[in-house]
Protein backbone atom coordinates (compact mmCIF):
# COMPACT_ATOMS: atom_id res chain seq x y z
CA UNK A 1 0.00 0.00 0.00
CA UNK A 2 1.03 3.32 -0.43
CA UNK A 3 1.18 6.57 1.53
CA UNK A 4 0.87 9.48 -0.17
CA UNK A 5 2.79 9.74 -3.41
CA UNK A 6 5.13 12.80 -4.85
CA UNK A 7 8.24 12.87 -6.38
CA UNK A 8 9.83 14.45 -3.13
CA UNK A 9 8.11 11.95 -0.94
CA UNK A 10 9.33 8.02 -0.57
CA UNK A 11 6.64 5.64 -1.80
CA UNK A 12 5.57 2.63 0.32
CA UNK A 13 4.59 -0.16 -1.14
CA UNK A 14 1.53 -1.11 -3.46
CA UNK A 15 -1.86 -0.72 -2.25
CA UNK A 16 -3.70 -4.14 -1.90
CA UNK A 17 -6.24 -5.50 -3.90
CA UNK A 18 -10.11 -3.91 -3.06
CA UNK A 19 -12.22 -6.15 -1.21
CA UNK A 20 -15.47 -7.10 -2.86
CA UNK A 21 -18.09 -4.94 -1.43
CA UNK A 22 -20.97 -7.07 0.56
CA UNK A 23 -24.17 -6.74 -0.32
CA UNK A 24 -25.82 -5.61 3.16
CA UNK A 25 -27.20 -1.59 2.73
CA UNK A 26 -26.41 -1.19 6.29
CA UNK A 27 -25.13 2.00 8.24
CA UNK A 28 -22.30 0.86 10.25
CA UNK A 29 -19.56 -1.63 10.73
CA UNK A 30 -19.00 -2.03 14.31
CA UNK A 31 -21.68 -4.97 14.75
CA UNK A 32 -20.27 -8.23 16.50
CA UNK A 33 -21.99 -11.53 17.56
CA UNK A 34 -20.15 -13.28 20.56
CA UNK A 35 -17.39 -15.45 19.42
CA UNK A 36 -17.15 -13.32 16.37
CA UNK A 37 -14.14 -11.08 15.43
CA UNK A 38 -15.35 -7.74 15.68
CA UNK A 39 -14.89 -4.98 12.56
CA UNK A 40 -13.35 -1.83 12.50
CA UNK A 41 -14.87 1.17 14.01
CA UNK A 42 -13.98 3.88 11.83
CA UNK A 43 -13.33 5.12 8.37
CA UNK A 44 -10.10 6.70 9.61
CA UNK A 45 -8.72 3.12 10.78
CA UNK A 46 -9.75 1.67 7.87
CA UNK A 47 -7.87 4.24 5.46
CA UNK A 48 -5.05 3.93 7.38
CA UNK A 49 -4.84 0.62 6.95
CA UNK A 50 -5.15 1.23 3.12
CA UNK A 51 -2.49 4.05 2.75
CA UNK A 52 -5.51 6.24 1.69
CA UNK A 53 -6.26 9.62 2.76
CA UNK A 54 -10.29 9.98 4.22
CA UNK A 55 -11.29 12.89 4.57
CA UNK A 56 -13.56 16.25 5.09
CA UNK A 57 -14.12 19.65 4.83
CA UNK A 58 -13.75 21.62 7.87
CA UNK A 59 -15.62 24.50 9.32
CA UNK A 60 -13.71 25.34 12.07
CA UNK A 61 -16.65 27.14 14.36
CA UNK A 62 -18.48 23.60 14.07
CA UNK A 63 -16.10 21.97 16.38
CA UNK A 64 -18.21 23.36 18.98
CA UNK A 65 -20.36 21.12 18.51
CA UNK A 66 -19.70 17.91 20.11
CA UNK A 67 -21.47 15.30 17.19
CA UNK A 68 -19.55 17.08 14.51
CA UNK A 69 -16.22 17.07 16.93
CA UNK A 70 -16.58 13.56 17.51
CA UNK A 71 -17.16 12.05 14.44
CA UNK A 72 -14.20 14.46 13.13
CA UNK A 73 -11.76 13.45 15.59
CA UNK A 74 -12.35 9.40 14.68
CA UNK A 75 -13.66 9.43 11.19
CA UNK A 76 -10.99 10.99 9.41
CA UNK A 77 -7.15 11.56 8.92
CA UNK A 78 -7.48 14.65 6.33
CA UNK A 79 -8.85 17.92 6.97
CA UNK A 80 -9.66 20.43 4.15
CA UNK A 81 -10.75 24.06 5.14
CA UNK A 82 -14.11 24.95 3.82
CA UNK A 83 -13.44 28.39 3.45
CA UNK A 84 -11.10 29.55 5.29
CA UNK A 85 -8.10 29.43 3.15
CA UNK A 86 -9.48 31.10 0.12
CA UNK A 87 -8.62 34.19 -1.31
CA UNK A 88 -11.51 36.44 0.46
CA UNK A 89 -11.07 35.05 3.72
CA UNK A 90 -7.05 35.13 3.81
CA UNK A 91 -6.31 38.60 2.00
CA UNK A 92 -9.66 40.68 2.27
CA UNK A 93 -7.51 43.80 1.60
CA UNK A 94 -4.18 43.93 -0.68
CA UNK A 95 -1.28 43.03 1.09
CA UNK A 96 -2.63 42.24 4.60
CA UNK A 97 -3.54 38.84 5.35
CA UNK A 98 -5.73 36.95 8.48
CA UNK A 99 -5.21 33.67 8.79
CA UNK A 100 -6.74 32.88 11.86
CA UNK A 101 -9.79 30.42 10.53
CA UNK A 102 -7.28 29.04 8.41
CA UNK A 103 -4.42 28.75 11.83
CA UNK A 104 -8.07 27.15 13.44
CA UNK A 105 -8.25 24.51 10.95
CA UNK A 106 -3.97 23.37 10.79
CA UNK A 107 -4.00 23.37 14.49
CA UNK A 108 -7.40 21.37 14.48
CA UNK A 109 -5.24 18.88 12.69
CA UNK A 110 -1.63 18.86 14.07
CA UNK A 111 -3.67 18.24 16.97
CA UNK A 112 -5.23 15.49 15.84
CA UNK A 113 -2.25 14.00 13.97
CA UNK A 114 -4.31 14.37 10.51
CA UNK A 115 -2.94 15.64 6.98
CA UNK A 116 -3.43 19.17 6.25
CA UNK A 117 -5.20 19.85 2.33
CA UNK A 118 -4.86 23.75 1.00
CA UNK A 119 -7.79 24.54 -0.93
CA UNK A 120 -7.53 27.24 -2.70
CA UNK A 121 -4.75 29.41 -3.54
CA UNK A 122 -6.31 30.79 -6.74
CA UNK A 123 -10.11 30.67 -8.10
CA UNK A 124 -12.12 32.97 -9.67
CA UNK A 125 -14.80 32.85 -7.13
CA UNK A 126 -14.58 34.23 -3.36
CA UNK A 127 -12.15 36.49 -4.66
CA UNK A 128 -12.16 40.03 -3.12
CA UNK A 129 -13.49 43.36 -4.96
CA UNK A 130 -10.13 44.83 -4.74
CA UNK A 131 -8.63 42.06 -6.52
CA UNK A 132 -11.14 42.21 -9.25
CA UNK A 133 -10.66 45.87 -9.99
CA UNK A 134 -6.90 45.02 -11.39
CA UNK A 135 -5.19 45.50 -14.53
CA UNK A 136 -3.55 42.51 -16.12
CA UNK A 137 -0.49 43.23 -15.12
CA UNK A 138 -1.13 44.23 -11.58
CA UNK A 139 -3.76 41.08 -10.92
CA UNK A 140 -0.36 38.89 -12.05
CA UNK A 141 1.66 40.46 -9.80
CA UNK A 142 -1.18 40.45 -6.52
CA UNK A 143 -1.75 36.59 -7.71
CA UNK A 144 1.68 36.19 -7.13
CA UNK A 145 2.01 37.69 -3.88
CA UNK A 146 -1.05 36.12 -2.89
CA UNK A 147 0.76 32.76 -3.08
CA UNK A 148 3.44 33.42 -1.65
CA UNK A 149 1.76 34.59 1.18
CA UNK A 150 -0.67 32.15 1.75
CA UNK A 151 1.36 29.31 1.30
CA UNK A 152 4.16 30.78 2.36
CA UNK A 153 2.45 31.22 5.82
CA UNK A 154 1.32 26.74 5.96
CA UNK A 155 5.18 25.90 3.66
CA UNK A 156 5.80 22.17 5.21
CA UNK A 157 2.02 22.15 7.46
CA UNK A 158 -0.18 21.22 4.01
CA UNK A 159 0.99 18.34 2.13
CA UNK A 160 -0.49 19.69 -1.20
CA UNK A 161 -2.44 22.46 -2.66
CA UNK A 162 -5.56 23.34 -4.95
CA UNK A 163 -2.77 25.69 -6.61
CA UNK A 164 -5.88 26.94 -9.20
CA UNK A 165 -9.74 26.03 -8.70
CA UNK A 166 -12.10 25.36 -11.52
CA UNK A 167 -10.26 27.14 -14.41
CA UNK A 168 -12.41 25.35 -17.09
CA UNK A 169 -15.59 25.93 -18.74
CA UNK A 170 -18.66 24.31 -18.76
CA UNK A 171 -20.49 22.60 -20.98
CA UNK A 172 -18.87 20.79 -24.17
CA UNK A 173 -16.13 23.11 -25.41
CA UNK A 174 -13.15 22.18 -23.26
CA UNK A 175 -12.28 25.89 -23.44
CA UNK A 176 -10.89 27.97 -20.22
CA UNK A 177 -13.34 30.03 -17.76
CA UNK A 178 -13.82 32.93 -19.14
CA UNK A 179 -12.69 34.50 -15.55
CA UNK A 180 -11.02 37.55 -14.80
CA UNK A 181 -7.82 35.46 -14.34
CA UNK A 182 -7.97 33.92 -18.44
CA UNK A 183 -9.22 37.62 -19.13
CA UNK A 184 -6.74 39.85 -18.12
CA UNK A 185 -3.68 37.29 -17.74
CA UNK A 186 -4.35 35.24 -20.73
CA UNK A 187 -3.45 31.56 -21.21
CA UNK A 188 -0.17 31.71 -18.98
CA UNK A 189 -1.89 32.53 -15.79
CA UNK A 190 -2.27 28.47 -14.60
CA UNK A 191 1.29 28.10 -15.52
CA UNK A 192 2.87 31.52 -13.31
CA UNK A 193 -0.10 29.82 -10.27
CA UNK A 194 1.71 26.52 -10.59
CA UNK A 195 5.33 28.53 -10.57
CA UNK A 196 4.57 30.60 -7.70
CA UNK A 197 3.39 28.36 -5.74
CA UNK A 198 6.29 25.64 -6.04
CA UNK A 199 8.82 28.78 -4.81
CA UNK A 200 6.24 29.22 -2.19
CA UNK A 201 6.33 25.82 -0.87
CA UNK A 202 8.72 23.52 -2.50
CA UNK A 203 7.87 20.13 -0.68
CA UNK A 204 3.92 20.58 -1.30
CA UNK A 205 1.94 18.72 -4.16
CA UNK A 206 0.51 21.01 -6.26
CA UNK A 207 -3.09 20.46 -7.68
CA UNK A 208 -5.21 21.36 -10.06
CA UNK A 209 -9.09 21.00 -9.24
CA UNK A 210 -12.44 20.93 -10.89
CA UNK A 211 -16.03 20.00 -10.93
CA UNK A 212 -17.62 17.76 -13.48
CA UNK A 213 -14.45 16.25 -14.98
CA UNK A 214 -15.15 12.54 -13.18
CA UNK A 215 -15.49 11.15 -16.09
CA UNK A 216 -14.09 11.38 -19.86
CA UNK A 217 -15.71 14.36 -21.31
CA UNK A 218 -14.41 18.00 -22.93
CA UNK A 219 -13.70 19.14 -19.82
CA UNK A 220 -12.00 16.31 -18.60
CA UNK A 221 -9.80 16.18 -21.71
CA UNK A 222 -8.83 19.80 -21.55
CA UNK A 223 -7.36 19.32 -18.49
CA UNK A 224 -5.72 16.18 -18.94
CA UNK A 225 -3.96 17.98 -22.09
CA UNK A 226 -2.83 20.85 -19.68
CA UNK A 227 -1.26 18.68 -17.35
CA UNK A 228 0.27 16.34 -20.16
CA UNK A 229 1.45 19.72 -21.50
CA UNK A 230 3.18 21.24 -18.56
CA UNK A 231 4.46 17.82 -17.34
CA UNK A 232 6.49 17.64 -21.23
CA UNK A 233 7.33 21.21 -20.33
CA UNK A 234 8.34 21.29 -16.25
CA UNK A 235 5.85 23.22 -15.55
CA UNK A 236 5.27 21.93 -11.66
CA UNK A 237 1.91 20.14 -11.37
CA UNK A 238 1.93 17.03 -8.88
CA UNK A 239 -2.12 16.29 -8.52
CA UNK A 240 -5.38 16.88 -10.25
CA UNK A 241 -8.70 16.93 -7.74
CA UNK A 242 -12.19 15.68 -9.00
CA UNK A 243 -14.67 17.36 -7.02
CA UNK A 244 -17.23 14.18 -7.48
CA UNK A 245 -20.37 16.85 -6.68
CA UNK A 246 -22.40 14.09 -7.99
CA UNK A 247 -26.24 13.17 -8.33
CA UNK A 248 -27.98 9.84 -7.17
CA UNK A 249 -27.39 7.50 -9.65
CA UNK A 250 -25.10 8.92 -12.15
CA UNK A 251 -21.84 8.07 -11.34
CA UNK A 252 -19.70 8.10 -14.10
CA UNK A 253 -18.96 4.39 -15.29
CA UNK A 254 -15.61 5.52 -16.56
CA UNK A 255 -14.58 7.39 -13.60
CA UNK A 256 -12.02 4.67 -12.65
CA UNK A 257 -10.56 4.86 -16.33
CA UNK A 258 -10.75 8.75 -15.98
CA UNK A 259 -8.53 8.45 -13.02
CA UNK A 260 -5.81 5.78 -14.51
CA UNK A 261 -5.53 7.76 -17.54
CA UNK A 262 -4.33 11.12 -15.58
CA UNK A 263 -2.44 8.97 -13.26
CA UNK A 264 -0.46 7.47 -16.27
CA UNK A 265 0.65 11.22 -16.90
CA UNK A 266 2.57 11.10 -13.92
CA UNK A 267 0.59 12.84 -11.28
CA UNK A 268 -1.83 11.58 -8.01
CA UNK A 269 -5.53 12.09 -8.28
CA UNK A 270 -7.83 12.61 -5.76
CA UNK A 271 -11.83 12.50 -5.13
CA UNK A 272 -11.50 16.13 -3.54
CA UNK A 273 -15.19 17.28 -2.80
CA UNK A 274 -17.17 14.57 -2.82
CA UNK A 275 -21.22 14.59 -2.04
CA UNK A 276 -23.82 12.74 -3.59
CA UNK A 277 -27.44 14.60 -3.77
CA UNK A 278 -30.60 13.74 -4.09
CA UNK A 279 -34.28 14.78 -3.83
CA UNK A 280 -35.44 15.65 -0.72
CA UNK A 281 -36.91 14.33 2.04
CA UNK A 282 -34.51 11.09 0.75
CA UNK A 283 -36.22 7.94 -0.31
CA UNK A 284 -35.57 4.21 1.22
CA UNK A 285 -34.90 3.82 -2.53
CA UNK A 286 -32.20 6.73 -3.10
CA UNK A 287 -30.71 6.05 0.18
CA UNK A 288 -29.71 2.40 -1.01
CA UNK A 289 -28.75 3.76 -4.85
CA UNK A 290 -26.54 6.28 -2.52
CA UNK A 291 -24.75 3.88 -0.74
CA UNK A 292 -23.92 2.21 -4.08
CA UNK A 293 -22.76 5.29 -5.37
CA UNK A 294 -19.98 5.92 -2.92
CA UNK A 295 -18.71 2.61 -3.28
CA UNK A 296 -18.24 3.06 -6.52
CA UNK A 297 -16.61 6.28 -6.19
CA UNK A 298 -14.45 5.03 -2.95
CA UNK A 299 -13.57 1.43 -5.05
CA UNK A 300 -12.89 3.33 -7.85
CA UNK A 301 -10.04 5.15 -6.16
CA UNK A 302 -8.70 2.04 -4.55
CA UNK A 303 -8.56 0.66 -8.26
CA UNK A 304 -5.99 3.21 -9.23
CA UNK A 305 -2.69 3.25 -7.31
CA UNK A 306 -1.54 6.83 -7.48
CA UNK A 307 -5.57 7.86 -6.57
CA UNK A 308 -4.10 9.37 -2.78
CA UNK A 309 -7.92 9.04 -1.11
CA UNK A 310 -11.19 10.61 -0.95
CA UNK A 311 -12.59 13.56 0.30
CA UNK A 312 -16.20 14.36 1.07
CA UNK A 313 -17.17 18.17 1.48
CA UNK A 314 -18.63 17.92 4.90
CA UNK A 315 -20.24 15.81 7.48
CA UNK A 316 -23.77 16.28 8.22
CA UNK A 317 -26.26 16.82 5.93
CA UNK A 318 -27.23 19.27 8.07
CA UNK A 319 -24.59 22.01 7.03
CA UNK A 320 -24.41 20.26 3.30
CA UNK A 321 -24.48 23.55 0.47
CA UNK A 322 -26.73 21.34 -1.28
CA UNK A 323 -29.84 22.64 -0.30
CA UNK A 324 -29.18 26.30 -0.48
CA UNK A 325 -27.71 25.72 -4.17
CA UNK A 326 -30.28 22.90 -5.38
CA UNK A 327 -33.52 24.08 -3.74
CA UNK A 328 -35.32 20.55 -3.26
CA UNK A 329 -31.97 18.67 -3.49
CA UNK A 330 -29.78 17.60 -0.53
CA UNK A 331 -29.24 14.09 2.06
CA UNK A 332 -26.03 14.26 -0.23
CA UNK A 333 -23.17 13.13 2.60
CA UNK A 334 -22.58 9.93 4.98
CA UNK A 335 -24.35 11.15 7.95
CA UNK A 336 -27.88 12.87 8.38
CA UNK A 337 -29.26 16.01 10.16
CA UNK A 338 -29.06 14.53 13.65
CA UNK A 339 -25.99 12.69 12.62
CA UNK A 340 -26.92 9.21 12.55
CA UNK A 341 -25.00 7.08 9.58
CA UNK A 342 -26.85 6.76 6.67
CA UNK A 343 -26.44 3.46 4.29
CA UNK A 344 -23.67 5.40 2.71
CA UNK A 345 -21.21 5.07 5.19
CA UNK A 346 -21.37 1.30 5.31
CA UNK A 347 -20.81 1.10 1.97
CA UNK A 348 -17.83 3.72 2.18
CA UNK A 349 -16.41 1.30 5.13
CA UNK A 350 -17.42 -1.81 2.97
CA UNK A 351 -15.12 -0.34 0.14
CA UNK A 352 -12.14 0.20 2.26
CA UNK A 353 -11.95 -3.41 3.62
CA UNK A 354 -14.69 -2.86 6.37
CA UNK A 355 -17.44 -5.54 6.66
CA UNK A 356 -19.82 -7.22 8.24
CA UNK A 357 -19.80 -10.05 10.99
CA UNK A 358 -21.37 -12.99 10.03
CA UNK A 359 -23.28 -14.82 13.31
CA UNK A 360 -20.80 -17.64 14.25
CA UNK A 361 -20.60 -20.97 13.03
CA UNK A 362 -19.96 -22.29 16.50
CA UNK A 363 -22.37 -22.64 19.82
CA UNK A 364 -22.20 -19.19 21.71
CA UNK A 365 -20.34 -19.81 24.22
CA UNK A 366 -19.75 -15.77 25.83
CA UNK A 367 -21.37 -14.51 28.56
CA UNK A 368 -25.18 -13.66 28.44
CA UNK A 369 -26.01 -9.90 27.19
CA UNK A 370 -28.43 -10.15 29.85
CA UNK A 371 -25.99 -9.79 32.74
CA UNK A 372 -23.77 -6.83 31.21
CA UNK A 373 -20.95 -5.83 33.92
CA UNK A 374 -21.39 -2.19 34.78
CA UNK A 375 -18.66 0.27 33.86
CA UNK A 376 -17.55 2.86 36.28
CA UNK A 377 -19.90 4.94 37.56
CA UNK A 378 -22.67 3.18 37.76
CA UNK A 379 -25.82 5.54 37.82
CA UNK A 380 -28.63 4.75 40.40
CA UNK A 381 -32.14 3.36 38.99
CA UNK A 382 -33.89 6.47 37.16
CA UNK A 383 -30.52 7.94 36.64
CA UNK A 384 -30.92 8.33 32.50
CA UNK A 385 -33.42 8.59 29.91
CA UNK A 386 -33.43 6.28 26.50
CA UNK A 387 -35.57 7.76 23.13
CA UNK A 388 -35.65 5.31 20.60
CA UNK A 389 -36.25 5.87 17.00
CA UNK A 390 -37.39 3.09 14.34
CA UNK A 391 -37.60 3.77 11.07
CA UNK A 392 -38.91 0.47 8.88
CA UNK A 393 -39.70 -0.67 5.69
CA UNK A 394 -41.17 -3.90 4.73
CA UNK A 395 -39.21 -6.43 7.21
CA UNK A 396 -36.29 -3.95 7.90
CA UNK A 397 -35.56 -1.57 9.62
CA UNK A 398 -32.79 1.11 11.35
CA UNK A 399 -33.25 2.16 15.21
CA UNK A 400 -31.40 5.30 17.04
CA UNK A 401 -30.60 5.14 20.74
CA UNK A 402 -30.27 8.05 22.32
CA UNK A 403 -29.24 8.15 26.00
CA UNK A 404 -28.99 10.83 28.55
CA UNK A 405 -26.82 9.98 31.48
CA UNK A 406 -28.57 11.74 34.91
CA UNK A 407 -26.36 10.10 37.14
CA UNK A 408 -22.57 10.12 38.29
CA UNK A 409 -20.05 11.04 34.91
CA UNK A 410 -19.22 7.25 33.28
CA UNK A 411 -16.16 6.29 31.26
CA UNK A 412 -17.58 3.36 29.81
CA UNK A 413 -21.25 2.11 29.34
CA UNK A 414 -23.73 -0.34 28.51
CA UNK A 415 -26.78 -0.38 26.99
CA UNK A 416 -29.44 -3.37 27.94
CA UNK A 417 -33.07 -3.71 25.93
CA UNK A 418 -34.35 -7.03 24.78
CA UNK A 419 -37.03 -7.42 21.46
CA UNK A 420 -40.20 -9.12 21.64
CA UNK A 421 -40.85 -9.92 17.78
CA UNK A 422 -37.91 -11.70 17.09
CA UNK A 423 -36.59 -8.71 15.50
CA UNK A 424 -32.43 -9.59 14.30
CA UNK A 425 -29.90 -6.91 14.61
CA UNK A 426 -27.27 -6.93 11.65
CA UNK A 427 -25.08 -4.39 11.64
CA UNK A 428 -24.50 -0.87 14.15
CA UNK A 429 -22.80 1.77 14.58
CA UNK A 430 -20.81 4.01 17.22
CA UNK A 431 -21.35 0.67 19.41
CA UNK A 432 -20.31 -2.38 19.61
CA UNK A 433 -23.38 -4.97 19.84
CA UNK A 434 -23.90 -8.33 20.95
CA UNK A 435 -27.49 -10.16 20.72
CA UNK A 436 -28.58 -13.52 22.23
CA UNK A 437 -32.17 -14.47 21.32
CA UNK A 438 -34.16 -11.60 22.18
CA UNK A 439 -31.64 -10.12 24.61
CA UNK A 440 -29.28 -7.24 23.22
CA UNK A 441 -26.14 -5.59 24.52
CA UNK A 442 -24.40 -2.47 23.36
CA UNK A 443 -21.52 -1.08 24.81
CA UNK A 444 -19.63 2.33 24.18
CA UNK A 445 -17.02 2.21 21.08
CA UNK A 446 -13.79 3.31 21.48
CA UNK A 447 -14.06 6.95 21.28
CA UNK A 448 -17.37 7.63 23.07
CA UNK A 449 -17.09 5.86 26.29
CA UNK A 450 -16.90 8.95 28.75
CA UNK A 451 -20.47 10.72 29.39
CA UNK A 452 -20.55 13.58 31.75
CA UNK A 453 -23.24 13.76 34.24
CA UNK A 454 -26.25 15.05 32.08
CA UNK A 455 -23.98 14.03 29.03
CA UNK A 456 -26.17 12.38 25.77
CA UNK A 457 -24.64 9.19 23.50
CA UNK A 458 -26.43 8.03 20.66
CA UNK A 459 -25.74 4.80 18.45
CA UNK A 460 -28.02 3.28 16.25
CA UNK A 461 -28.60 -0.14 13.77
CA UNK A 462 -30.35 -1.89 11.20
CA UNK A 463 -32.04 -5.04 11.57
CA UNK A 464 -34.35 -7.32 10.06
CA UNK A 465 -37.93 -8.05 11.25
CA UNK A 466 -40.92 -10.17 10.59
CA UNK A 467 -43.19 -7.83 9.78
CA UNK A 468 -43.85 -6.33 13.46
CA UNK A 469 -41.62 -4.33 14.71
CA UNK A 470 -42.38 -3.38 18.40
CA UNK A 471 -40.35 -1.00 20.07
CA UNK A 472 -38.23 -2.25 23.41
CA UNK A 473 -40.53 -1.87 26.32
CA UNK A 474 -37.21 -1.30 28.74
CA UNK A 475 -33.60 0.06 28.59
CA UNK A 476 -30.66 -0.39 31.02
CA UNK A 477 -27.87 1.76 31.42
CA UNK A 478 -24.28 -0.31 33.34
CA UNK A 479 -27.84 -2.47 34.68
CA UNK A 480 -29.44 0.21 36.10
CA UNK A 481 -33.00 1.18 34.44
CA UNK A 482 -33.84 3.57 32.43
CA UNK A 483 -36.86 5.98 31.70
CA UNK A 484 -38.29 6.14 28.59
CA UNK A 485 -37.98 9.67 26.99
């Protein structure tokens, strides 16, 4: 497997062959059955494991939020800035740059050990007025400075760069944006970007990135001639990003071959935006064509050996651009509003070697669910509050647990409930669950084990039923009992 390729970086060794996908449209992969070998519990240990880069766009003020936090901290090992490295944000006025969202975001992941992504040093869009307002000559020369600044201020914190952001046109031409950059620069303006930014930060890869180029089209082409072109010249390019802003259903089918043929120019590739939307409220049906559509994306990748990872732009649907761009579209990331796992992110874990525990072939022979040890800090009966949520469809179905902890702070728990339609989990998430007949046990993952006094945790599965689905009458929290909220 490999790390992450450049020519000033070693290489390790060749990524392994994808796993075939299994078939389950489930929403986690941290399921067990006693005396079976539990999965992984997290995209970012599964990417690791790969060489691959997973990862997400970043709004730093949203780490405020504990969901978003946690699922940042274990989900991922690659943080993008939203916005907060782009032109507006960094240089509002000529020659005096803030960088404190964008100092929020590299700390947020030298903290957390996680690769730092530069997105963008040039793009037409989000650019300030005063910028704008430039002569040829002059925007060249800010453009310039503008690098250097910016990455000048992250040289050896980002391990590469969108050096220039959607430079191409739409539609079937193949021709450049007609921005102010191709305007007043002309043609050479990608090539002094690419320039400026390698004196800027020498041991960076430098990227080119763009929307609806995943597969082989005009668009596609003119860029893989431009990088063909300045790799026969010198002209530094390392990468080329493919936003994958995609619609349900509609992957490309030649986005692996799309990928392999830029890759056999020389340069890494990357899924750098990726979301995949859909109408809204989301179907049963679109949810399941979802989850096939990021493995396709996320195999895909895997398929090519200089394709450094995936990148989804966000977390939540509920701070996805979607909606505000595509009135009526959205659901178009791994996790929902409330930030339970949606299909998708099986099928993303699925694709990077994740699966699902099959029930032994063996007699059970662990301890009974039924008599869970408590963790520390046992709370005293009454001492927490359990909502459950079903959602089903013919004879399946997903559940969220949600559990408020009123008593003393724990650092590990267990949650107790038992089914009485012979309803069959098959695969959770945030959890790690064990069922016995009609008895189930959850217990904390390994990230979310410590709830403060008045503290919430939430984990949730899919199941199968027989056509009645009853909720749990009770819950038990370390074998104390719960109220029903």
């Amino acid at each position: 497997m490999r790390i992450h390729h450049t020519s000033r970086r070693a290489r390790s060794a060749v990524l392994a062959t994808v796993l075939a996908a299994a078939t389950a449209l489930a929403v986690g992969v941290t399921v067990s059955r006693p005396g079976a070998a539990e999965a992984a519990t997290s995209l970012k240990s599964l990417a690791d494991a790969k060489g691959r880069d997973i990862g997400f766009a970043l709004a730093p003020d949203r780490l405020a939020e504990s969901a978003y936090k946690q699922i940042a901290d274990s989900e991922f090992n690659l943080v993008v800035a939203e916005n907060a490295m782009k032109w507006d944000a960094t240089e509002p006025t000529r020659g005096q740059f803030t960088f404190a969202q964008g100092d929020a975001v590299a700390d947020y992941a030298a903290a957390g050990g996680k690769k730092l992504y530069g997105h963008t040093l040039v793009w037409h869009s989000q650019l300030p007025d005063w910028a704008s307002g430039l002569s040829g000559p002059e925007l060249l020369q800010a453009m310039k400075a503008h690098i250097a600044g910016v990455a000048g201020h992250y040289r050896g914190k980002v391990v590469a760069w969108d050096v220039v952001n959607e430079a191409f046109a739409d539609g079937g031409s193949g021709g450049r944006r007609d921005s102010v950059f191709q305007q007043r620069i002309g043609d050479g303006w990608i090539e002094e970007a690419f320039r400026a930014a390698r004196a800027a930060d020498p041991a960076a890869d430098l990227c080119i990135n763009d929307y609806s180029t995943d597969g082989v089209n005009a668009k596609s082409t003119a860029i893989y001639n431009l990088v063909r072109d300045f790799k026969a010249r010198g002209v530094p390019i390392d990468c080329v990003g493919f936003q994958a802003h995609l619609i349900v259903g509609q992957v490309p089918g030649d986005l692996q071959a799309n990928l392999q043929r830029f890759a056999d120019l020389g340069v890494d590739v990357r899924i750098t935006e990726l979301d995949i939307r859909m109408p809204t409220p989301p179907t049963a049906a679109n949810l399941a064509t979802q989850a096939a559509d990021y493995r396709k994306v996320v195999t895909a990748c895997l398929a090519v050996s200089r394709c450094a990872g995936v990148t989804t732009w966000g977390i939540t649907d509920r701070y996805s651009w979607i909606p505000q761009v595509f009135p009526g579209q959205g659901a178009a990331l791994i996790w929902d509003d409330n930030y339970a796992p949606k299909p998708a992110y099986q099928a993303v874990a699925e694709a990077l070697g994740g699966g699902v525990t099959a029930p032994p072939s063996t007699p059970n022979t662990s301890p009974s669910p039924t008599t869970p040890t408590p963790g520390p800090g046992t709370p005293v009966p009454g001492g927490c509050v359990v909502s459950y949520v079903p959602n089903s469809w013919n004879n399946g179905f997903t559940a969220e647990v949600r559990v408020r902890n009123d008593g003393p702070a724990l650092t590990g728990w267990t949650v107790g409930f038992a089914f009485t339609a012979g309803q069959q989990v098959t695969n959770a998430w945030n959890t790690t669950l064990a069922q016995s007949g009609a008895q189930v046990l959850a217990r904390n993952a390994a990230w979310n084990g410590t709830v403060p006094t008045g503290g919430t945790v939430s984990f949730g599965f899919q199941g199968t039923h027989g056509g009645s689905n009853p909720n749990p009458a009770a819950f038990t929290l370390n074998g104390a009992t719960c109220r029903n909220g």
